[in-house]
PDB file of N, CA and C in Angstrom:
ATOM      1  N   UNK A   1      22.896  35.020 -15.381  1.00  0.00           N
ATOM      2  CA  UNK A   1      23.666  34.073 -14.618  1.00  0.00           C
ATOM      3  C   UNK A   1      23.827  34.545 -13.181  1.00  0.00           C
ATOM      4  N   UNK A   2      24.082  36.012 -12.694  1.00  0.00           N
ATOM      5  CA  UNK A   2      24.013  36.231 -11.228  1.00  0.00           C
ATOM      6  C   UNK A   2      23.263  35.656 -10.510  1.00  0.00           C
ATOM      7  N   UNK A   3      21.693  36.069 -11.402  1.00  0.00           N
ATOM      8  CA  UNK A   3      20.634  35.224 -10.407  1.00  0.00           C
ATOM      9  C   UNK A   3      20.870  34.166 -10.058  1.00  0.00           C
ATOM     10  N   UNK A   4      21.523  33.488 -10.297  1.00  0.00           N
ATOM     11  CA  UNK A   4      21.440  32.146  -9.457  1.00  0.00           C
ATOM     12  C   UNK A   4      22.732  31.869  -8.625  1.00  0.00           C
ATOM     13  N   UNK A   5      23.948  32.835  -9.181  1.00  0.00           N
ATOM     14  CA  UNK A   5      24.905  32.719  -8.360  1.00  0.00           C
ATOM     15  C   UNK A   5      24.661  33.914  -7.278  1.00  0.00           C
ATOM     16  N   UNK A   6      23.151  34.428  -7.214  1.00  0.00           N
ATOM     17  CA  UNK A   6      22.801  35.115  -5.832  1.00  0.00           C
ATOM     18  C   UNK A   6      21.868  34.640  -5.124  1.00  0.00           C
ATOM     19  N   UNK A   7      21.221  33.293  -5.787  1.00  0.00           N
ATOM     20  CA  UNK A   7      20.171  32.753  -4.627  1.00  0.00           C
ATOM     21  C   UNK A   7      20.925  32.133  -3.967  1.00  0.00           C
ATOM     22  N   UNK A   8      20.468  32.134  -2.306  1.00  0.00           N
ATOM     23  CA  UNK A   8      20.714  31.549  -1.169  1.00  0.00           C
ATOM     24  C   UNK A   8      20.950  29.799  -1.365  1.00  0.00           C
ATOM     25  N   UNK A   9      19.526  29.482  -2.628  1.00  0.00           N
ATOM     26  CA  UNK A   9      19.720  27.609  -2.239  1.00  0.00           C
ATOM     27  C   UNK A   9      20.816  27.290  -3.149  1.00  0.00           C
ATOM     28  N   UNK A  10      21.451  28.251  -3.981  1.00  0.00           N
ATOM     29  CA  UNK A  10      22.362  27.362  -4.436  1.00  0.00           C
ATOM     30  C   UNK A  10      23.731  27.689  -3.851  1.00  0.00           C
ATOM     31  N   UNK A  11      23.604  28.578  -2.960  1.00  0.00           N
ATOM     32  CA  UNK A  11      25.129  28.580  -2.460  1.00  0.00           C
ATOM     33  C   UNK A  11      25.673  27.336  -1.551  1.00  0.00           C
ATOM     34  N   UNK A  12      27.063  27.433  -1.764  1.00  0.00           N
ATOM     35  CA  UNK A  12      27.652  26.429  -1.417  1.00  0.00           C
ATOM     36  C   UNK A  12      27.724  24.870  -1.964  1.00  0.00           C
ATOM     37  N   UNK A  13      26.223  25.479  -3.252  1.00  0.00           N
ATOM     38  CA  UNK A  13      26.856  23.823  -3.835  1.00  0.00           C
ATOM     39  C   UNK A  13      28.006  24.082  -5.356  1.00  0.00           C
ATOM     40  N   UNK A  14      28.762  23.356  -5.677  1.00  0.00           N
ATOM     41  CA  UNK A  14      29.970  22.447  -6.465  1.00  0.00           C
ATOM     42  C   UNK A  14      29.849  22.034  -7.241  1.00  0.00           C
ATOM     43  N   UNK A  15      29.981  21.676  -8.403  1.00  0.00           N
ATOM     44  CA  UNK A  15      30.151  21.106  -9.913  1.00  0.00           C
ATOM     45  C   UNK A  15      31.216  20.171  -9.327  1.00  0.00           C
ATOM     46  N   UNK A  16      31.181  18.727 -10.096  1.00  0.00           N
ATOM     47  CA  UNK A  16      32.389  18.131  -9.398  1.00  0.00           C
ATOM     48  C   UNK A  16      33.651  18.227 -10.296  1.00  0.00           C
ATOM     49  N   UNK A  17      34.726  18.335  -9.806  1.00  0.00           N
ATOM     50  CA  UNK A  17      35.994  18.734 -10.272  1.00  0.00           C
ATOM     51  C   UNK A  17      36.551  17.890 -11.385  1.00  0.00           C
ATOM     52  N   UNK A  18      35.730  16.429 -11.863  1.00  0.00           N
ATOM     53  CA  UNK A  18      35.707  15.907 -13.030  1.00  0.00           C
ATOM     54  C   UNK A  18      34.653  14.545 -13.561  1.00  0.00           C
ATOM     55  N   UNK A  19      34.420  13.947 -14.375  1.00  0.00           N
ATOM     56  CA  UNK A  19      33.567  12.848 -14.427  1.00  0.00           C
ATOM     57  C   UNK A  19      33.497  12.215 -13.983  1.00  0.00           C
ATOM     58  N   UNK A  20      34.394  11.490 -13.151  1.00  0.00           N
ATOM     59  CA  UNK A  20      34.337  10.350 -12.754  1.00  0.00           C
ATOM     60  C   UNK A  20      33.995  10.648 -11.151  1.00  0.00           C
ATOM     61  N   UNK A  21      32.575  10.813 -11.251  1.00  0.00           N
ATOM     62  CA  UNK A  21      31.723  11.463 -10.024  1.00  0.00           C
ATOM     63  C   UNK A  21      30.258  10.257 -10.148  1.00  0.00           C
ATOM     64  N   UNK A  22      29.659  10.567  -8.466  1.00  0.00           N
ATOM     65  CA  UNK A  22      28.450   9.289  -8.971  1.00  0.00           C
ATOM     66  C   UNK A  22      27.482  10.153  -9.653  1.00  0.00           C
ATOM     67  N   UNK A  23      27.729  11.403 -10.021  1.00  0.00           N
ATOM     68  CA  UNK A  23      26.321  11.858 -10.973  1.00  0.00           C
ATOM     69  C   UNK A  23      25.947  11.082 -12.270  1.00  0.00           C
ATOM     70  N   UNK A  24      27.747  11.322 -12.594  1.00  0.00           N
ATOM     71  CA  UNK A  24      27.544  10.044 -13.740  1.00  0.00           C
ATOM     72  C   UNK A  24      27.313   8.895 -13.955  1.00  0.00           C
ATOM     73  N   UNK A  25      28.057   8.206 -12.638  1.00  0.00           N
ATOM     74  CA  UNK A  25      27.899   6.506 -12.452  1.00  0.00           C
ATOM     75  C   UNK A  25      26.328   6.003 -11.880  1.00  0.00           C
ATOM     76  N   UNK A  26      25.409   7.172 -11.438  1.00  0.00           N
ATOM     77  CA  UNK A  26      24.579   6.365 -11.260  1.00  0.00           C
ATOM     78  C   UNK A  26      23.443   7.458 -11.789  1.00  0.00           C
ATOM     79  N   UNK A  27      23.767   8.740 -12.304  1.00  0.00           N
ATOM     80  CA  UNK A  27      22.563   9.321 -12.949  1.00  0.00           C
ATOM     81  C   UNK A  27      22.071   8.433 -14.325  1.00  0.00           C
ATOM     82  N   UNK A  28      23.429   8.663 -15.404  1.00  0.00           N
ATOM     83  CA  UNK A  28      23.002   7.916 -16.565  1.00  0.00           C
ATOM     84  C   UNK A  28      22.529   6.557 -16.675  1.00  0.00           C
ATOM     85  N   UNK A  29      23.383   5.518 -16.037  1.00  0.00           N
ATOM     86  CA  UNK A  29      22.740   3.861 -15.564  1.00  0.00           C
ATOM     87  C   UNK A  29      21.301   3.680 -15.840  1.00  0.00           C
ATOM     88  N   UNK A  30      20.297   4.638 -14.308  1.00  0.00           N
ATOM     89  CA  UNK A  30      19.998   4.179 -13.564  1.00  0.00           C
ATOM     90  C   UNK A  30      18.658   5.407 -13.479  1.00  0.00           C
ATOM     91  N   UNK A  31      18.990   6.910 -14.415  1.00  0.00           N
ATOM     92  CA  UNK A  31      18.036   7.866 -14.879  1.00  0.00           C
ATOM     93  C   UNK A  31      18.049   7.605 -16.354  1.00  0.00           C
ATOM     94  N   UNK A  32      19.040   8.174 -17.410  1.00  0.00           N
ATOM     95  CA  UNK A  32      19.003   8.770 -18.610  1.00  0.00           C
ATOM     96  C   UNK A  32      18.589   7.257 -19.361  1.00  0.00           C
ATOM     97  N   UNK A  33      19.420   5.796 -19.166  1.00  0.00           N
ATOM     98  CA  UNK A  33      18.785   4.475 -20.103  1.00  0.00           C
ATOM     99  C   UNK A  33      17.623   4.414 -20.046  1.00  0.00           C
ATOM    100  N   UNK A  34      17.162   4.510 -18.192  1.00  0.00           N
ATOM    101  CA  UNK A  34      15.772   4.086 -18.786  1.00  0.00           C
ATOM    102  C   UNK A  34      14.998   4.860 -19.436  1.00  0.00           C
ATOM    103  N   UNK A  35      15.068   6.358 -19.405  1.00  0.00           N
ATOM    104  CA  UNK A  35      14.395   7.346 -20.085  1.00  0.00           C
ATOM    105  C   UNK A  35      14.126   7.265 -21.722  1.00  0.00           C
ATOM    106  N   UNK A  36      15.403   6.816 -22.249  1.00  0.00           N
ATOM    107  CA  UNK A  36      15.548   5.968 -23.101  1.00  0.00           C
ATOM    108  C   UNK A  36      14.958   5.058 -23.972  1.00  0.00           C
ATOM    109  N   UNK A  37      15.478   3.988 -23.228  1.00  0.00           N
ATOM    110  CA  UNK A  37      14.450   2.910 -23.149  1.00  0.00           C
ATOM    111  C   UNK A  37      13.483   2.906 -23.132  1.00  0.00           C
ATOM    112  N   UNK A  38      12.371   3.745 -22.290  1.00  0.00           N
ATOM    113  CA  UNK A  38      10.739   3.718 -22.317  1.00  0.00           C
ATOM    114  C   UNK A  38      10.842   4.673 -23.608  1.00  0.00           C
ATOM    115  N   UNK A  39      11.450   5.473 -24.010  1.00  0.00           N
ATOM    116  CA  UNK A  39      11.259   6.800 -25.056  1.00  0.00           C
ATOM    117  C   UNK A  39      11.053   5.655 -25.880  1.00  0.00           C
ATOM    118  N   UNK A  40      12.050   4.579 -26.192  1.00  0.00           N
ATOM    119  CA  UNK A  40      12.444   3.632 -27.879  1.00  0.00           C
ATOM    120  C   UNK A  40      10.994   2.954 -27.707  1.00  0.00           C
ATOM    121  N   UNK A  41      10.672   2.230 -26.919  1.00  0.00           N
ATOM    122  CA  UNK A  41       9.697   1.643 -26.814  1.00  0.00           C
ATOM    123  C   UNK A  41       8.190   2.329 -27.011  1.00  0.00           C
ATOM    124  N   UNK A  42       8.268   3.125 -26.851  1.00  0.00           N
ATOM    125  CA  UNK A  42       6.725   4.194 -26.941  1.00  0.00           C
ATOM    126  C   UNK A  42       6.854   5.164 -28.573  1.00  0.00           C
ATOM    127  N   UNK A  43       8.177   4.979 -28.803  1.00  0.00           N
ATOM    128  CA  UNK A  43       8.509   5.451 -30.189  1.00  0.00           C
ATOM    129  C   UNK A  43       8.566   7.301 -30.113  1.00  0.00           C
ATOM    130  N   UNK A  44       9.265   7.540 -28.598  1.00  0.00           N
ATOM    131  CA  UNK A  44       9.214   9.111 -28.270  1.00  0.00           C
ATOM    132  C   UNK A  44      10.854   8.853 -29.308  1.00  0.00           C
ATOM    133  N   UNK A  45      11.144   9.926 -29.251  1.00  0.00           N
ATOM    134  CA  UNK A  45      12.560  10.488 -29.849  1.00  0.00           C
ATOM    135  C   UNK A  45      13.319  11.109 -28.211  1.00  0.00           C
ATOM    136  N   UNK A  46      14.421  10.042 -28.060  1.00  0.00           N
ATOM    137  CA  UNK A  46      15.450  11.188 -27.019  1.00  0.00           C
ATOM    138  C   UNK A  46      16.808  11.338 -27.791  1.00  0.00           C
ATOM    139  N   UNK A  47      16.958  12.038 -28.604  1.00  0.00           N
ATOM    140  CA  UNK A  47      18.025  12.482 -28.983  1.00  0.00           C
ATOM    141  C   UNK A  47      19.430  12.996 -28.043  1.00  0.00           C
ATOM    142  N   UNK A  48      18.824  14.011 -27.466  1.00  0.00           N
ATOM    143  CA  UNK A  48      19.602  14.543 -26.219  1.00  0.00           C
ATOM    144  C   UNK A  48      20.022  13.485 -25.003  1.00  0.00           C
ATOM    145  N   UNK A  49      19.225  12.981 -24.517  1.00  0.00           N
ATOM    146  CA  UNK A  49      19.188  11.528 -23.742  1.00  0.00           C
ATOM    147  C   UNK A  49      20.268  10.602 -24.167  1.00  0.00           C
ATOM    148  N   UNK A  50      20.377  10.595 -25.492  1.00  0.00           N
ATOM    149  CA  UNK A  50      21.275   9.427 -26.069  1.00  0.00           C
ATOM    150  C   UNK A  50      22.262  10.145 -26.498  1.00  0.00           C
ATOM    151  N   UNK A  51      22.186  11.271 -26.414  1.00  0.00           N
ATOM    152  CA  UNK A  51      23.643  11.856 -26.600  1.00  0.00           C
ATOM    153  C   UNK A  51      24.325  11.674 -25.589  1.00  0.00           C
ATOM    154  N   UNK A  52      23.885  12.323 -24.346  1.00  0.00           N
ATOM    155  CA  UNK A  52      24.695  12.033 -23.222  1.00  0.00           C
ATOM    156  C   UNK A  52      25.098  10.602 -22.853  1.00  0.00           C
ATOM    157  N   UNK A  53      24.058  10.036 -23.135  1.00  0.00           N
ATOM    158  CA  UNK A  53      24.284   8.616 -22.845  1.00  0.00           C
ATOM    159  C   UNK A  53      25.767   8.422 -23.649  1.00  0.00           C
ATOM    160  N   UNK A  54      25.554   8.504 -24.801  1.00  0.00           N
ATOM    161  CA  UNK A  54      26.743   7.783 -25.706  1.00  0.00           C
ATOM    162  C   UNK A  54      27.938   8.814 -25.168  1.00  0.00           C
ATOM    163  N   UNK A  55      27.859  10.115 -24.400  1.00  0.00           N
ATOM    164  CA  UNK A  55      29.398  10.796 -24.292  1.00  0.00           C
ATOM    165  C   UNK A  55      29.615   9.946 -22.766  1.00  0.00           C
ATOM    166  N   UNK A  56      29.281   9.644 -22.025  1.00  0.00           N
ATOM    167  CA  UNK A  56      29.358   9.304 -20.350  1.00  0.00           C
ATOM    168  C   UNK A  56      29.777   7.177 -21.008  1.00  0.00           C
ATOM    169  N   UNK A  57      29.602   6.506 -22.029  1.00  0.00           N
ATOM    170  CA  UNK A  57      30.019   5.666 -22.547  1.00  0.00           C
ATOM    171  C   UNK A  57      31.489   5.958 -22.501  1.00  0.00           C
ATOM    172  N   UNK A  58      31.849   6.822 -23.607  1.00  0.00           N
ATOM    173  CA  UNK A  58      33.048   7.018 -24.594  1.00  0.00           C
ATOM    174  C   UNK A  58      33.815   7.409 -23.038  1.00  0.00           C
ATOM    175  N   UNK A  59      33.501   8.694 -22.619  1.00  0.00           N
ATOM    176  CA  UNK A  59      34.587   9.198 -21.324  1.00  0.00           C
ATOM    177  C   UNK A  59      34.819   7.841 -20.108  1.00  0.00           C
ATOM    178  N   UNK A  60      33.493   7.321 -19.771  1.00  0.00           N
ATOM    179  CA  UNK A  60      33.766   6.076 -18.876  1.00  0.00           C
ATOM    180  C   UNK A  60      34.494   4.620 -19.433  1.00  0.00           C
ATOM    181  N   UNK A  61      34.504   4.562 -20.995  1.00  0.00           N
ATOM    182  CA  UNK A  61      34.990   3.248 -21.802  1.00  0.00           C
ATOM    183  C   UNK A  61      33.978   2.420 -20.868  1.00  0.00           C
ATOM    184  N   UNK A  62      32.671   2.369 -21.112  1.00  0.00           N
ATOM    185  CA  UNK A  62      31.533   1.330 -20.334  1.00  0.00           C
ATOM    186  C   UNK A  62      30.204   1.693 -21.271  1.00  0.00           C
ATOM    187  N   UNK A  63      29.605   0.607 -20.898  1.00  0.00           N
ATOM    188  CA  UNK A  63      28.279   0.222 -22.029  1.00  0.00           C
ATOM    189  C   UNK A  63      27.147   0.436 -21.328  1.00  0.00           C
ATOM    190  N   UNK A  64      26.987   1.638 -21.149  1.00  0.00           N
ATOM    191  CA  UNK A  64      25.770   2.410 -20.119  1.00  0.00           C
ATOM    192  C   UNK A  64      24.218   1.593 -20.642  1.00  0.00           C
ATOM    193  N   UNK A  65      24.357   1.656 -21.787  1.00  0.00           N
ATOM    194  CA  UNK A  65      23.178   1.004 -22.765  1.00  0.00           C
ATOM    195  C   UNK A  65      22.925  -0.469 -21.696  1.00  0.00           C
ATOM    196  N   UNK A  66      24.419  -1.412 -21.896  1.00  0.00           N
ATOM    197  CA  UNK A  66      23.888  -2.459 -21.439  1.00  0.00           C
ATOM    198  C   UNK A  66      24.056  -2.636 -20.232  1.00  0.00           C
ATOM    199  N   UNK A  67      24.732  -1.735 -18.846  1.00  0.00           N
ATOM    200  CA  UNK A  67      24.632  -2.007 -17.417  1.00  0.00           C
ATOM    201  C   UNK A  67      23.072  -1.370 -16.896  1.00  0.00           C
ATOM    202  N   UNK A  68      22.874  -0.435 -17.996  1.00  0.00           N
ATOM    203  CA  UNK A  68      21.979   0.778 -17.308  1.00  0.00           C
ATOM    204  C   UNK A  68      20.343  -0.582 -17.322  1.00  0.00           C
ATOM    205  N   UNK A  69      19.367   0.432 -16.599  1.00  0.00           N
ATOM    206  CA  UNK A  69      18.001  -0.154 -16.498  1.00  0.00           C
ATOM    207  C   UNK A  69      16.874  -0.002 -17.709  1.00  0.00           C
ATOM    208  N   UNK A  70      17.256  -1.512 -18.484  1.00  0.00           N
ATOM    209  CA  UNK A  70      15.924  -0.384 -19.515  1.00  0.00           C
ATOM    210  C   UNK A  70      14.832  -1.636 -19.192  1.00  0.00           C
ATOM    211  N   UNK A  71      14.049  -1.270 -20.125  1.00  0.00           N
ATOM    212  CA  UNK A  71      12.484  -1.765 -19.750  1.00  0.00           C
ATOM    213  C   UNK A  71      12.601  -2.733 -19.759  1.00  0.00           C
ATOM    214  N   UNK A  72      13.392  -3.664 -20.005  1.00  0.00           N
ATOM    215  CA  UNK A  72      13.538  -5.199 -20.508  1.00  0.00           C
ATOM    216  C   UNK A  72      13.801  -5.399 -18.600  1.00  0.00           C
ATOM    217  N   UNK A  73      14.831  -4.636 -18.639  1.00  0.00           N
ATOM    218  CA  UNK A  73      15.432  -5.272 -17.049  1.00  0.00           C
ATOM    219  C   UNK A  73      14.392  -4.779 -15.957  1.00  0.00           C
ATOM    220  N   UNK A  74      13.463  -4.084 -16.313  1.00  0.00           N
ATOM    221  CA  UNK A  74      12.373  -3.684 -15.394  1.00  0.00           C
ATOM    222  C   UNK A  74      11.181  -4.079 -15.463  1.00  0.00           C
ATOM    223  N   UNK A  75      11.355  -5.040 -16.129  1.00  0.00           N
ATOM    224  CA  UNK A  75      10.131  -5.773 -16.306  1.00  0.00           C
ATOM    225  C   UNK A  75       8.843  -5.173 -17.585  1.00  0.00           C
ATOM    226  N   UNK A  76       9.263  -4.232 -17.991  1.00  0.00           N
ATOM    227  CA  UNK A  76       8.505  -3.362 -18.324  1.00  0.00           C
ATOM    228  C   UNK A  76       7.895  -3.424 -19.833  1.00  0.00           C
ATOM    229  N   UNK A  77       9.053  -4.488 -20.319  1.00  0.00           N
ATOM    230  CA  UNK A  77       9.279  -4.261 -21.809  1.00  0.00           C
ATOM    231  C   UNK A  77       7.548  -5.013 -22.363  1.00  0.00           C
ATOM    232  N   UNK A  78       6.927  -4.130 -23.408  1.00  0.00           N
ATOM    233  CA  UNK A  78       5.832  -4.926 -24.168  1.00  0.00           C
ATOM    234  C   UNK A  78       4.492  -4.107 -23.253  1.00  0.00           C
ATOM    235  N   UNK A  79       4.921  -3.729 -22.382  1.00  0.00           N
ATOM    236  CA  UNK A  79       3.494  -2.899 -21.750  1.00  0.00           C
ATOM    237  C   UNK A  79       3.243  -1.752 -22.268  1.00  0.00           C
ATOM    238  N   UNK A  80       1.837  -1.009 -22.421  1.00  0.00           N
ATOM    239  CA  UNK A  80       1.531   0.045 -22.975  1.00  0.00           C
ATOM    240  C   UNK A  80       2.057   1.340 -21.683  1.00  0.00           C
ATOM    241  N   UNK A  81       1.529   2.460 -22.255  1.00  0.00           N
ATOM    242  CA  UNK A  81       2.007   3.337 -21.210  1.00  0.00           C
ATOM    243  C   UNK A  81       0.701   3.484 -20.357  1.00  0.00           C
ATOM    244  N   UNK A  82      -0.406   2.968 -20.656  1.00  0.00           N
ATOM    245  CA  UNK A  82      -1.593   2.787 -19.238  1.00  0.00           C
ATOM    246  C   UNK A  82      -0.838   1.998 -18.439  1.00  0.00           C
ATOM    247  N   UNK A  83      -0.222   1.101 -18.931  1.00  0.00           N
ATOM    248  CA  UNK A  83       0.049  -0.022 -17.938  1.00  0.00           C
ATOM    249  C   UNK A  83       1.425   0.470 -16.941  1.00  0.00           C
ATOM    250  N   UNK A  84       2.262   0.703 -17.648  1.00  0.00           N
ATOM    251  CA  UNK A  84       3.444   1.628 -16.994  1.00  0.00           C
ATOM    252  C   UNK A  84       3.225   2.427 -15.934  1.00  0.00           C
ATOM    253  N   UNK A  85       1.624   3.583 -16.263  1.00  0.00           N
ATOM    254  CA  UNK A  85       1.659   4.477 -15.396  1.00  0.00           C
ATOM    255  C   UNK A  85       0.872   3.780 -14.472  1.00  0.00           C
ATOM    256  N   UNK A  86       0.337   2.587 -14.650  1.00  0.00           N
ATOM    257  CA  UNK A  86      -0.172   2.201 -13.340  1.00  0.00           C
ATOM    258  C   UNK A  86       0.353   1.363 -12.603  1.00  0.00           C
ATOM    259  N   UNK A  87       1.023   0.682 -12.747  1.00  0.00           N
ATOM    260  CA  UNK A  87       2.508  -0.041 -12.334  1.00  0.00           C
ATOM    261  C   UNK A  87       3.027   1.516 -11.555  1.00  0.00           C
ATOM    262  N   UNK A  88       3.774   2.124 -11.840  1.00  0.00           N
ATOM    263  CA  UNK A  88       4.387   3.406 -11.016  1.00  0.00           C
ATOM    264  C   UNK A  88       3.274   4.080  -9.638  1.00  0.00           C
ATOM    265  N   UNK A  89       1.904   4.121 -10.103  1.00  0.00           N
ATOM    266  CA  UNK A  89       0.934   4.159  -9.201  1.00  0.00           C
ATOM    267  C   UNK A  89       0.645   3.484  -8.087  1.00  0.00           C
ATOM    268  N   UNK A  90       0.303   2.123  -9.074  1.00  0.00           N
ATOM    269  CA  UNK A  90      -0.221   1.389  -7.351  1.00  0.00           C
ATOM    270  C   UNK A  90       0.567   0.302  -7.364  1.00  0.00           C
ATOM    271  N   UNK A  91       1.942   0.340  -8.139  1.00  0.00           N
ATOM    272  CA  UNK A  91       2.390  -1.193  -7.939  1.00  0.00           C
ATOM    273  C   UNK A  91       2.765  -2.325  -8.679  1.00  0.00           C
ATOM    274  N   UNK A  92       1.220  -2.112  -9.096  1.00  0.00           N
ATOM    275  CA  UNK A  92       0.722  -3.805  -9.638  1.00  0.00           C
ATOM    276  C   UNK A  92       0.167  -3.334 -10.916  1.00  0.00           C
ATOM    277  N   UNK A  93      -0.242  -4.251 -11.641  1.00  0.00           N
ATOM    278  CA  UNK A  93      -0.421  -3.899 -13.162  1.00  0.00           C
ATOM    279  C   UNK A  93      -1.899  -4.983 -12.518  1.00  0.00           C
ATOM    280  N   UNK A  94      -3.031  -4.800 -13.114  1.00  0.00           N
ATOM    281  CA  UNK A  94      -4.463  -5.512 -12.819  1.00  0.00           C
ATOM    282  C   UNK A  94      -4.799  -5.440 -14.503  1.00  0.00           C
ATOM    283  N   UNK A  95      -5.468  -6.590 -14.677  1.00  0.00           N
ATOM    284  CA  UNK A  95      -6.334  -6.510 -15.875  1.00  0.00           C
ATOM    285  C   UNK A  95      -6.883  -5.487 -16.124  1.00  0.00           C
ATOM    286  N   UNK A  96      -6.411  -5.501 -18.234  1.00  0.00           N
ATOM    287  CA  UNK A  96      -6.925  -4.023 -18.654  1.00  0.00           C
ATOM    288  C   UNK A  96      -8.029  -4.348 -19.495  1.00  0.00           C
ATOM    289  N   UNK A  97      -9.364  -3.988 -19.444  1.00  0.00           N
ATOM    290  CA  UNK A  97     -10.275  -4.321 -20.542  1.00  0.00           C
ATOM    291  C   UNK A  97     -10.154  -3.397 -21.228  1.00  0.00           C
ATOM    292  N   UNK A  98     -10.671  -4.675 -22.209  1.00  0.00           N
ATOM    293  CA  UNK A  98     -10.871  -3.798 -23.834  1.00  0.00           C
ATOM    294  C   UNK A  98      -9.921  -2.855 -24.580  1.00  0.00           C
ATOM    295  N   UNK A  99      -8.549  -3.509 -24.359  1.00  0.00           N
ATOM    296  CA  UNK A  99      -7.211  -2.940 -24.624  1.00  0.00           C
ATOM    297  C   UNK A  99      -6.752  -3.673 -25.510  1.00  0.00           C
ATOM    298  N   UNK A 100      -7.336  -5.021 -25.785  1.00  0.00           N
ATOM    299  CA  UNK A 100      -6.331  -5.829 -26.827  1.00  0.00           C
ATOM    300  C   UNK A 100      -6.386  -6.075 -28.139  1.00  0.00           C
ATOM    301  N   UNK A 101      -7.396  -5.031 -28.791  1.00  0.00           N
ATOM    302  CA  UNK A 101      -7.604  -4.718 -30.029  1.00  0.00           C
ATOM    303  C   UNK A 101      -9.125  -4.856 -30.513  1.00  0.00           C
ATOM    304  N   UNK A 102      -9.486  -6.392 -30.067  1.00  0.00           N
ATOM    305  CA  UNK A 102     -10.620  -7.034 -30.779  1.00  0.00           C
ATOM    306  C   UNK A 102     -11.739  -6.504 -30.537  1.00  0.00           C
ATOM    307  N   UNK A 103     -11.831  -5.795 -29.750  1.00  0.00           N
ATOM    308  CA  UNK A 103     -13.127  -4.834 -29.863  1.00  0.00           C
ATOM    309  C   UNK A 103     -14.183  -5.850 -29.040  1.00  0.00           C
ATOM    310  N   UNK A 104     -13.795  -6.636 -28.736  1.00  0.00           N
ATOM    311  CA  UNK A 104     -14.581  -7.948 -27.363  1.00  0.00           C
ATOM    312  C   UNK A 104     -14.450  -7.176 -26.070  1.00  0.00           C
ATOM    313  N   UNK A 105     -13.487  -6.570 -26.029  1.00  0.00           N
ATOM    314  CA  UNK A 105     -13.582  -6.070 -24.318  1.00  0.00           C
ATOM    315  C   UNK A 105     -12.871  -7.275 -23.299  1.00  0.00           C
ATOM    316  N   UNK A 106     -11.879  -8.232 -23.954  1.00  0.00           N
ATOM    317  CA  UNK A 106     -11.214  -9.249 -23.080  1.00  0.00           C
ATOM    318  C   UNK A 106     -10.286  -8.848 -22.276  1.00  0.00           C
ATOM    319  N   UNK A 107     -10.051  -9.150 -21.000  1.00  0.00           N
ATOM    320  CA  UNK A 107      -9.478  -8.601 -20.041  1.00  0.00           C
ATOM    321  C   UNK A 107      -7.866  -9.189 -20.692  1.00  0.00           C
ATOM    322  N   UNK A 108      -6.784  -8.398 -20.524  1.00  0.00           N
ATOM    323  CA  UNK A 108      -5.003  -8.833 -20.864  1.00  0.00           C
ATOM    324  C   UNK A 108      -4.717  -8.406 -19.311  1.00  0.00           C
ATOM    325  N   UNK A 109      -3.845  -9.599 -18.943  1.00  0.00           N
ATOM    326  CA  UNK A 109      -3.401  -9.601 -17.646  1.00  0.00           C
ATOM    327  C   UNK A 109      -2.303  -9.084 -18.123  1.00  0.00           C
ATOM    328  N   UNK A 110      -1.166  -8.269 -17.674  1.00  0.00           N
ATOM    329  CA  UNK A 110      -0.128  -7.872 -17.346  1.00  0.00           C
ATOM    330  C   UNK A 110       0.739  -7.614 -16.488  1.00  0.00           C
ATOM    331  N   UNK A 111       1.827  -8.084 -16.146  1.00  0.00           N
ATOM    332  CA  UNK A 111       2.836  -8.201 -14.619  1.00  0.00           C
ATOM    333  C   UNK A 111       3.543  -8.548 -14.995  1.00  0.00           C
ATOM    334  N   UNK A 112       4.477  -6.903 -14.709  1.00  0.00           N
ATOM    335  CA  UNK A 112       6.045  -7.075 -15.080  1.00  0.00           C
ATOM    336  C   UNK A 112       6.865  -8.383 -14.203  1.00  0.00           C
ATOM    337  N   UNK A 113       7.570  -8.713 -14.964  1.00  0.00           N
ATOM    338  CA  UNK A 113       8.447 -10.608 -14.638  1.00  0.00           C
ATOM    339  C   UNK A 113       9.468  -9.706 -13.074  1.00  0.00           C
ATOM    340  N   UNK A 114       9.659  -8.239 -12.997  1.00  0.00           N
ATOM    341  CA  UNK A 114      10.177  -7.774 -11.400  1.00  0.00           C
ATOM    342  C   UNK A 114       9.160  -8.425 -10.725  1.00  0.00           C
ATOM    343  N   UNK A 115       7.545  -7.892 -10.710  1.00  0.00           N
ATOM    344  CA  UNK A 115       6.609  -8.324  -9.793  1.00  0.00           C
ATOM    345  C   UNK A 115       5.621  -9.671 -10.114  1.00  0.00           C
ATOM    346  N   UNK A 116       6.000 -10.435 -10.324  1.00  0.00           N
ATOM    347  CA  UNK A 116       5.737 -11.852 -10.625  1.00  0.00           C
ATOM    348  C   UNK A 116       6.652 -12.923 -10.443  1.00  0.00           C
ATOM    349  N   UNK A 117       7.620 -12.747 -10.338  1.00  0.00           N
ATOM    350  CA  UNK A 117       8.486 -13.175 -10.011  1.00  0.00           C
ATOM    351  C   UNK A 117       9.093 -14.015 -10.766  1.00  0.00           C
ATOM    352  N   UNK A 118       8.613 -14.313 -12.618  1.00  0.00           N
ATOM    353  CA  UNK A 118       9.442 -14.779 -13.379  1.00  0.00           C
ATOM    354  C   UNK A 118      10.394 -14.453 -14.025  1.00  0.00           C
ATOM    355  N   UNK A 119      11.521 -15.193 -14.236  1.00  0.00           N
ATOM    356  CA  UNK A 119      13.122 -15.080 -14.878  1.00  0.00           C
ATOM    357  C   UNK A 119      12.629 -14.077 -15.633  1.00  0.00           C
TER     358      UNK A 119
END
C-alpha cells in the first residue's frame, strides 16, 4: 500500500467523503449498466458489475438498471459484437455479409435506431 501512497500521480487526490458524489451518479448510469447490458446480451457473466450496480441502487433508493444506458437505449440492442465493435470504430454499422446464417452470403443491414434516426 505505500507504493502508491508514495507515487507522485496520486498525491493530492481524495476518496470522496461519502456517496452521494458524481462517481456514483454518473459512473454507474452511464459506465457499469451499460457494461452490463452488453455483458446480458452477449451472454458474458458481470457478477461484480451488478453487484455494484444493485448496492449504488439500494444506497441512492434509484433504479440505475432503468435510468442507466443499456443497449436498448443505445441503439444497440440485437447487434452482434462485429457490429458493436464497428459502430464504436467508424460510427456507422455498413452491411455485414454472410452473417445471417444461411450460408447465401446475404448482406443484413444494421443501424442502431441512435444513428438512423428511428424512435
Amino acid at each position: 500500500m505505500r507504493r502508491f501512497q508514495a507515487n507522485p500521480g496520486y498525491q493530492g487526490i481524495k476518496a470522496p467523503c461519502n456517496l452521494r458524489h458524481r462517481y456514483v451518479f454518473e459512473d454507474v448510469p452511464f459506465s457499469l449498466v451499460p457494461l452490463a447490458s452488453l455483458g446480458a446480451q452477449f451472454g458474458v457473466e458481470t457478477r461484480a458489475i451488478d453487484a455494484m450496480v444493485r448496492l449504488a441502487c439500494v444506497a441512492h433508493g434509484t433504479d440505475y438498471y432503468q435510468r442507466g444506458r443499456t443497449a436498448e437505449h443505445m441503439g444497440l440492442q440485437g447487434l452482434r459484437v462485429s457490429e458493436v465493435k464497428r459502430y464504436v470504430h467508424e460510427g456507422q454499422i455498413r452491411a455485414v455479409q454472410g452473417l445471417d446464417g444461411d450460408g447465401r452470403g446475404n448482406a443484413r443491414w444494421a443501424v442502431p435506431a441512435s444513428v438512423s434516426g428511428r424512435p
